[in-house]
C-alpha atoms as a PDB file:
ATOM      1  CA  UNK A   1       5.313 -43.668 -39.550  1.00  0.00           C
ATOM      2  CA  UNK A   2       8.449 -41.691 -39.972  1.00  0.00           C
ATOM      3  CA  UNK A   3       9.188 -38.713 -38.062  1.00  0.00           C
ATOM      4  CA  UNK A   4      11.142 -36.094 -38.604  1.00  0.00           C
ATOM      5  CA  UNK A   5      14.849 -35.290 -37.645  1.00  0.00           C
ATOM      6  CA  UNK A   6      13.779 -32.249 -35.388  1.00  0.00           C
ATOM      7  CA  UNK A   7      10.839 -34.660 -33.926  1.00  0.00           C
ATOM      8  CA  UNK A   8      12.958 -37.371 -33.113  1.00  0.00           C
ATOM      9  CA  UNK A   9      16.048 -35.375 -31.946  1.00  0.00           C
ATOM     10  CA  UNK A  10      13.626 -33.400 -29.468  1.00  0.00           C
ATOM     11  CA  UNK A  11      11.781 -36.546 -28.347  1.00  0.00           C
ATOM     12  CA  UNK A  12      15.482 -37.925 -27.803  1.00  0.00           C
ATOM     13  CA  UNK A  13      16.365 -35.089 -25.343  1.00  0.00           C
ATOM     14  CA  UNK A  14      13.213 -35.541 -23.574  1.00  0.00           C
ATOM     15  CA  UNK A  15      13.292 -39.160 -23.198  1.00  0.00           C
ATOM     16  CA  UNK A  16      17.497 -38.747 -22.248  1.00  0.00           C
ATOM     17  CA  UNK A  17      16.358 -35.947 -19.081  1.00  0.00           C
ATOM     18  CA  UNK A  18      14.938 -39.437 -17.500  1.00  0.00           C
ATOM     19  CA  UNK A  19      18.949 -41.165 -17.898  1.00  0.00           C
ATOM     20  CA  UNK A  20      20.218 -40.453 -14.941  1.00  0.00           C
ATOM     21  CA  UNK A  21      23.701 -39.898 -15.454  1.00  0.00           C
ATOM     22  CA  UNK A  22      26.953 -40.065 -13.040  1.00  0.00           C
ATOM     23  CA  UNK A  23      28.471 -36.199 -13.685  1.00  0.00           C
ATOM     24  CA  UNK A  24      32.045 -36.520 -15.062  1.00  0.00           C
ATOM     25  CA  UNK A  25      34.323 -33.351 -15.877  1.00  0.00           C
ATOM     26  CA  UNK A  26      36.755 -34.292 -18.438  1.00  0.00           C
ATOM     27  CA  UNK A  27      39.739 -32.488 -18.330  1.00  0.00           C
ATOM     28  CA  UNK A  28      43.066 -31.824 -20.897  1.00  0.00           C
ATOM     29  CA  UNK A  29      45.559 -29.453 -21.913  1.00  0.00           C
ATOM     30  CA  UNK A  30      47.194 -28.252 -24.746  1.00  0.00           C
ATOM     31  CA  UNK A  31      50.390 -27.971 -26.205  1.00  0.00           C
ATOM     32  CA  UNK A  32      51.257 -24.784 -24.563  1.00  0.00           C
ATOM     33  CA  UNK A  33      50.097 -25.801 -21.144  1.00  0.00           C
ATOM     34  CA  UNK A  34      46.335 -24.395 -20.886  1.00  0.00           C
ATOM     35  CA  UNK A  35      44.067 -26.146 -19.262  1.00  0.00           C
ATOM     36  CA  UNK A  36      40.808 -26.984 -20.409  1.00  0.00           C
ATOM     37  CA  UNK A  37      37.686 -28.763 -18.203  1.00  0.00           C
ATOM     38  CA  UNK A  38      34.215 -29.331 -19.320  1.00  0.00           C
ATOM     39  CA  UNK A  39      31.197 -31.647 -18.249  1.00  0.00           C
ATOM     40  CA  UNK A  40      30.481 -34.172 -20.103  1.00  0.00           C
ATOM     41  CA  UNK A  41      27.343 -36.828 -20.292  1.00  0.00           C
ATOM     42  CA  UNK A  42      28.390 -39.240 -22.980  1.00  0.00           C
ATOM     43  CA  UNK A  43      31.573 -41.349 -20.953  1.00  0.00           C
ATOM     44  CA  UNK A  44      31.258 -44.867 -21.740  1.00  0.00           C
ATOM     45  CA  UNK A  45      33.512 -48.049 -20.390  1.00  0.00           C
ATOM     46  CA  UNK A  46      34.682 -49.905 -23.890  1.00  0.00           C
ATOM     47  CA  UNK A  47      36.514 -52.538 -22.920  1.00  0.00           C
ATOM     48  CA  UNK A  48      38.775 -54.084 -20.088  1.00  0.00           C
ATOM     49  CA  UNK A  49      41.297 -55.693 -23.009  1.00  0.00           C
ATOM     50  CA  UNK A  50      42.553 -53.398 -23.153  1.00  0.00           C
ATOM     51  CA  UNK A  51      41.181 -50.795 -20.492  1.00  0.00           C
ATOM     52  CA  UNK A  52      39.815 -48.308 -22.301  1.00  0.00           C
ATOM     53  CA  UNK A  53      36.472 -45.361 -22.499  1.00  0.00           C
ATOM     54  CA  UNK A  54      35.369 -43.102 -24.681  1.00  0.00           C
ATOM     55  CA  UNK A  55      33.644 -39.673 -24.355  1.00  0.00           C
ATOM     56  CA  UNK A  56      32.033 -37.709 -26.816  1.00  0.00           C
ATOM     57  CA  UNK A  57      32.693 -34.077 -27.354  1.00  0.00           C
ATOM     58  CA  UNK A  58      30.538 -31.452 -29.165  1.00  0.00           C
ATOM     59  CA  UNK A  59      32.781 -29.633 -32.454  1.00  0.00           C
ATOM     60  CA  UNK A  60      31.239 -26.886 -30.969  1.00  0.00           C
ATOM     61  CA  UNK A  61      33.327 -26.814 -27.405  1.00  0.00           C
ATOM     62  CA  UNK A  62      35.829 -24.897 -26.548  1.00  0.00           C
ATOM     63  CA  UNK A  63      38.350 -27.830 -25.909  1.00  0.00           C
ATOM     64  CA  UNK A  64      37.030 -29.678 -29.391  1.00  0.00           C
ATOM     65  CA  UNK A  65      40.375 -28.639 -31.168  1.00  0.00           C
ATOM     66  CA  UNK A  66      42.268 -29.639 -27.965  1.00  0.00           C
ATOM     67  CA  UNK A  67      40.920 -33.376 -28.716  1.00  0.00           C
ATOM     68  CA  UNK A  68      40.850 -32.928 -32.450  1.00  0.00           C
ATOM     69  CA  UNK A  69      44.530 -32.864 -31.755  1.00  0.00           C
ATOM     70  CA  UNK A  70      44.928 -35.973 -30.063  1.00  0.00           C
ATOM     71  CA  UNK A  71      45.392 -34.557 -26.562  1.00  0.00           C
ATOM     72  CA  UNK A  72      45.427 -37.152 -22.968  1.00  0.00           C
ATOM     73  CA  UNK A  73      42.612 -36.853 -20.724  1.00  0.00           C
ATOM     74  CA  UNK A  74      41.504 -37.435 -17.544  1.00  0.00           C
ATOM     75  CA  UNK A  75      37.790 -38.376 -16.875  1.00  0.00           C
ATOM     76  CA  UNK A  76      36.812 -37.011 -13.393  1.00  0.00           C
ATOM     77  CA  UNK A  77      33.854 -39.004 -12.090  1.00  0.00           C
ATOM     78  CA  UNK A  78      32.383 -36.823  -9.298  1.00  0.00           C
ATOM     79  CA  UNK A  79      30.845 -37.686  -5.933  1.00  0.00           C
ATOM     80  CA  UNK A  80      27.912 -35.553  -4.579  1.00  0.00           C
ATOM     81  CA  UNK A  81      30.252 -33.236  -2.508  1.00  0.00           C
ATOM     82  CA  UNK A  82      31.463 -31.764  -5.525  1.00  0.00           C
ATOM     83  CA  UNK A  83      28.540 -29.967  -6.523  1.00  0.00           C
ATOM     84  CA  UNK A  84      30.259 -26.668  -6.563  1.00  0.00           C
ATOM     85  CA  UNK A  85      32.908 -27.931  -8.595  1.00  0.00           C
ATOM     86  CA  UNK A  86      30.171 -29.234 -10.986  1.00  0.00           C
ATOM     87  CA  UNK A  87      28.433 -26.098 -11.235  1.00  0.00           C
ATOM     88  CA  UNK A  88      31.910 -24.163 -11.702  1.00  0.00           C
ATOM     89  CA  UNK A  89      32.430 -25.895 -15.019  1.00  0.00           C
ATOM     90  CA  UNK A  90      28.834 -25.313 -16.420  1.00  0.00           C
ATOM     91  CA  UNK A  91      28.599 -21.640 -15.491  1.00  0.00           C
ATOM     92  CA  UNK A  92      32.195 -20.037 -15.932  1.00  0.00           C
ATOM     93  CA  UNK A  93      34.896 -21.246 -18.856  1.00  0.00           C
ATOM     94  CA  UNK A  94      38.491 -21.190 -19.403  1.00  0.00           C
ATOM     95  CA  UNK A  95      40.588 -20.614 -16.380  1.00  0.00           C
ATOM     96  CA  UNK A  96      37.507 -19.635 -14.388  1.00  0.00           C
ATOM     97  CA  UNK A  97      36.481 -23.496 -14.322  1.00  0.00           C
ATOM     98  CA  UNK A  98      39.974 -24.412 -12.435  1.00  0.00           C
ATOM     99  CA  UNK A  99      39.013 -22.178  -9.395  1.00  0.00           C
ATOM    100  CA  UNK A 100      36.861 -24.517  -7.619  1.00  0.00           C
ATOM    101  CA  UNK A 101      38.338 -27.895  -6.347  1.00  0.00           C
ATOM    102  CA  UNK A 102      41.950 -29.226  -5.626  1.00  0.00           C
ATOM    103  CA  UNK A 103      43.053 -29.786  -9.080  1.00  0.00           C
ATOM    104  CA  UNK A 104      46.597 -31.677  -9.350  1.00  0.00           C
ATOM    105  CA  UNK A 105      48.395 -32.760 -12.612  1.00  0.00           C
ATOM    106  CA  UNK A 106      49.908 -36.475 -13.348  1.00  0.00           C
ATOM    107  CA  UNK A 107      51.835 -36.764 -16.912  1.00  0.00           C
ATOM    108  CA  UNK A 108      51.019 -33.201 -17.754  1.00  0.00           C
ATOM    109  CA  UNK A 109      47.177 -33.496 -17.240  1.00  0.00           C
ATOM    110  CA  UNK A 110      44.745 -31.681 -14.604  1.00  0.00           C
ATOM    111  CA  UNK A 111      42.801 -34.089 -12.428  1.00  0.00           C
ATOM    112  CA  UNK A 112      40.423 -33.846  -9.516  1.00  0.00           C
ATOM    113  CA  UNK A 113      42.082 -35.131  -5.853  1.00  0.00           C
ATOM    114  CA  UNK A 114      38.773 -35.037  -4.846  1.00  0.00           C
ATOM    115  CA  UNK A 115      37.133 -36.768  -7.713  1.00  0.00           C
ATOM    116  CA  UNK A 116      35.381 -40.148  -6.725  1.00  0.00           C
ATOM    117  CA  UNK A 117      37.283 -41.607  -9.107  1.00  0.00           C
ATOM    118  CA  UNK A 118      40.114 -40.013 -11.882  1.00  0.00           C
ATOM    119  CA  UNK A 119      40.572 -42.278 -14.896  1.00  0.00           C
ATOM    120  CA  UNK A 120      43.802 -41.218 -17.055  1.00  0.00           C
ATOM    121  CA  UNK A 121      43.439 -41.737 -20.479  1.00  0.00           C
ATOM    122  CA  UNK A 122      45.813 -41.756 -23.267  1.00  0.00           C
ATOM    123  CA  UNK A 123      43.469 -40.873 -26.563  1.00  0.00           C
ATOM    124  CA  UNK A 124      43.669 -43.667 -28.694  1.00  0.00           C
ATOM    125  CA  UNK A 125      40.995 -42.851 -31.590  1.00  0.00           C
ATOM    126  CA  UNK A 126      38.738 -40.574 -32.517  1.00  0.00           C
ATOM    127  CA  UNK A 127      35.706 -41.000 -34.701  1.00  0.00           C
ATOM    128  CA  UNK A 128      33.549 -38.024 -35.932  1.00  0.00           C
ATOM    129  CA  UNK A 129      29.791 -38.260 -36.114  1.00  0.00           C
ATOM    130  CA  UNK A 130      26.934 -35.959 -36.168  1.00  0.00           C
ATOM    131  CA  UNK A 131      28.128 -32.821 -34.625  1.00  0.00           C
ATOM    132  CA  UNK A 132      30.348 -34.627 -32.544  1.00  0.00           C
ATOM    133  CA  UNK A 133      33.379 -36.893 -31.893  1.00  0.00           C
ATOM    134  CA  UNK A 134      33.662 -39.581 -29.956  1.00  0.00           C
ATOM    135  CA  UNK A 135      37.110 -40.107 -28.126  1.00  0.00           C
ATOM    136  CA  UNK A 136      38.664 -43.320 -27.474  1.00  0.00           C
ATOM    137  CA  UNK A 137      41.061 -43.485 -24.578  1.00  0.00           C
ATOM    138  CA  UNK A 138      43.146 -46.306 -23.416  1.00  0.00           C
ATOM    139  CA  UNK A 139      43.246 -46.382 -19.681  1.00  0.00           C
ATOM    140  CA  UNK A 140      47.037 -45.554 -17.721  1.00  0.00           C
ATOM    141  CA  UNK A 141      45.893 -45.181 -14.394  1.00  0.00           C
ATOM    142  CA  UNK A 142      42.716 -44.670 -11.736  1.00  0.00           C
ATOM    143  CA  UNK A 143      42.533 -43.273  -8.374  1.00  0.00           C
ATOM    144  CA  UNK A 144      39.857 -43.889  -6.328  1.00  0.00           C
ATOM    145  CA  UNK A 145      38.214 -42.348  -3.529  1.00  0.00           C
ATOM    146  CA  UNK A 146      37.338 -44.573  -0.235  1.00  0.00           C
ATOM    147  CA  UNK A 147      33.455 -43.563  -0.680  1.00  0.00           C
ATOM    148  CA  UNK A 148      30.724 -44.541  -3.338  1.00  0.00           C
ATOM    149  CA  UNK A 149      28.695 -42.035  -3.514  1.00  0.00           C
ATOM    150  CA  UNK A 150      28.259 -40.351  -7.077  1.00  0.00           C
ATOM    151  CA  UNK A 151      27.114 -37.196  -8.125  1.00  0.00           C
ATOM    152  CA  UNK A 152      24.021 -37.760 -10.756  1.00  0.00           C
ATOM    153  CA  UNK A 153      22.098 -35.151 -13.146  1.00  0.00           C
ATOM    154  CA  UNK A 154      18.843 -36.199 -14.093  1.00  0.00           C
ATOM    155  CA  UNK A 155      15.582 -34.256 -14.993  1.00  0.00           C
ATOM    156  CA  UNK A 156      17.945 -31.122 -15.614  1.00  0.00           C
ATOM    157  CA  UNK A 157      18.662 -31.274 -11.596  1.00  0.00           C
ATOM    158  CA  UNK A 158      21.688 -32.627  -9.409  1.00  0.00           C
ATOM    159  CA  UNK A 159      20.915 -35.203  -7.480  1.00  0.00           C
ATOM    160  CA  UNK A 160      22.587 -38.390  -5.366  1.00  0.00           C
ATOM    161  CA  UNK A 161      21.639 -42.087  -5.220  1.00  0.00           C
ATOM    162  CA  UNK A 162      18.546 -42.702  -2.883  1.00  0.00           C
ATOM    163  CA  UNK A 163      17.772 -45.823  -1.163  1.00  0.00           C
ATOM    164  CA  UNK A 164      19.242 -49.031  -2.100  1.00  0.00           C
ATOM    165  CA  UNK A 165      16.031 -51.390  -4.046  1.00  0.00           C
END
């Protein structure tokens, strides 16, 4: 039996609320030096020959044409004390999402000192599909925190890892 699009894509967000998900804020700039930082659900690892991970941004974001022109990133993964930084990014924009957390820049890109872990990227590809594209990024550098302890959304709630199975 086939469904349709609107069926399956709702069914899809409703079965994806149940992925729990490490929160990452992806972060770039432009050519003239603004800043730009935005959640983002869809970071994958690729490969480790080379290092590389892609994220996938929505056409309709605000830092879309930032990406569409080939702009570095950094992938912030954060740790559950950052919850205020998380919640910065999803309910201000612009500048306003750069007033919560120690934010540094290496090679010309904002990262998070705090982050649990800050993955540089160098964009390597991007492939459009759907409504959005996903950005390949070969790895330049990580920092890492001393502590494990990520920062997950799941069930349209921030949580942290429970008890060890």
């Amino acid at each position: 039996m086939t469904q349709s699009a609107e069926m399956v894509a709702d069914q899809l967000k409703q079965a994806l609320r149940g992925f729990a998900q490490t929160v990452v804020i992806v972060s770039t700039v432009d050519s003239a030096g603004e800043r730009y930082a935005m959640a983002a659900t869809a970071v994958v690892p690729v490969s480790m020959d080379p290092p590389s991970m892609l994220v996938c941004i929505n056409r309709n974001a605000s830092a879309y044409g930032v990406f569409a022109s080939g702009a570095d990133f950094c992938l912030n993964i954060l740790g559950a004390n950052a919850l205020d930084i998380a919640q910065g990014c999803a309910m201000s924009s612009g500048p306003d999402r750069f007033k919560t957390g120690d934010w540094r820049m290496l090679d010309n890109i904002p990262y998070l000192a705090e982050a649990q872990a800050a993955i540089h990227c160098s964009q390597s590809k991007r492939v459009s599909h759907g409504s959005h594209d996903i950005i390949f990024g070969d790895v330049l550098s990580v920092q890492l925190a001393e502590t494990v302890d990520p920062l997950l959304y799941l069930e349209g709630t921030y949580r942290r890892v429970g008890d060890q199975l």
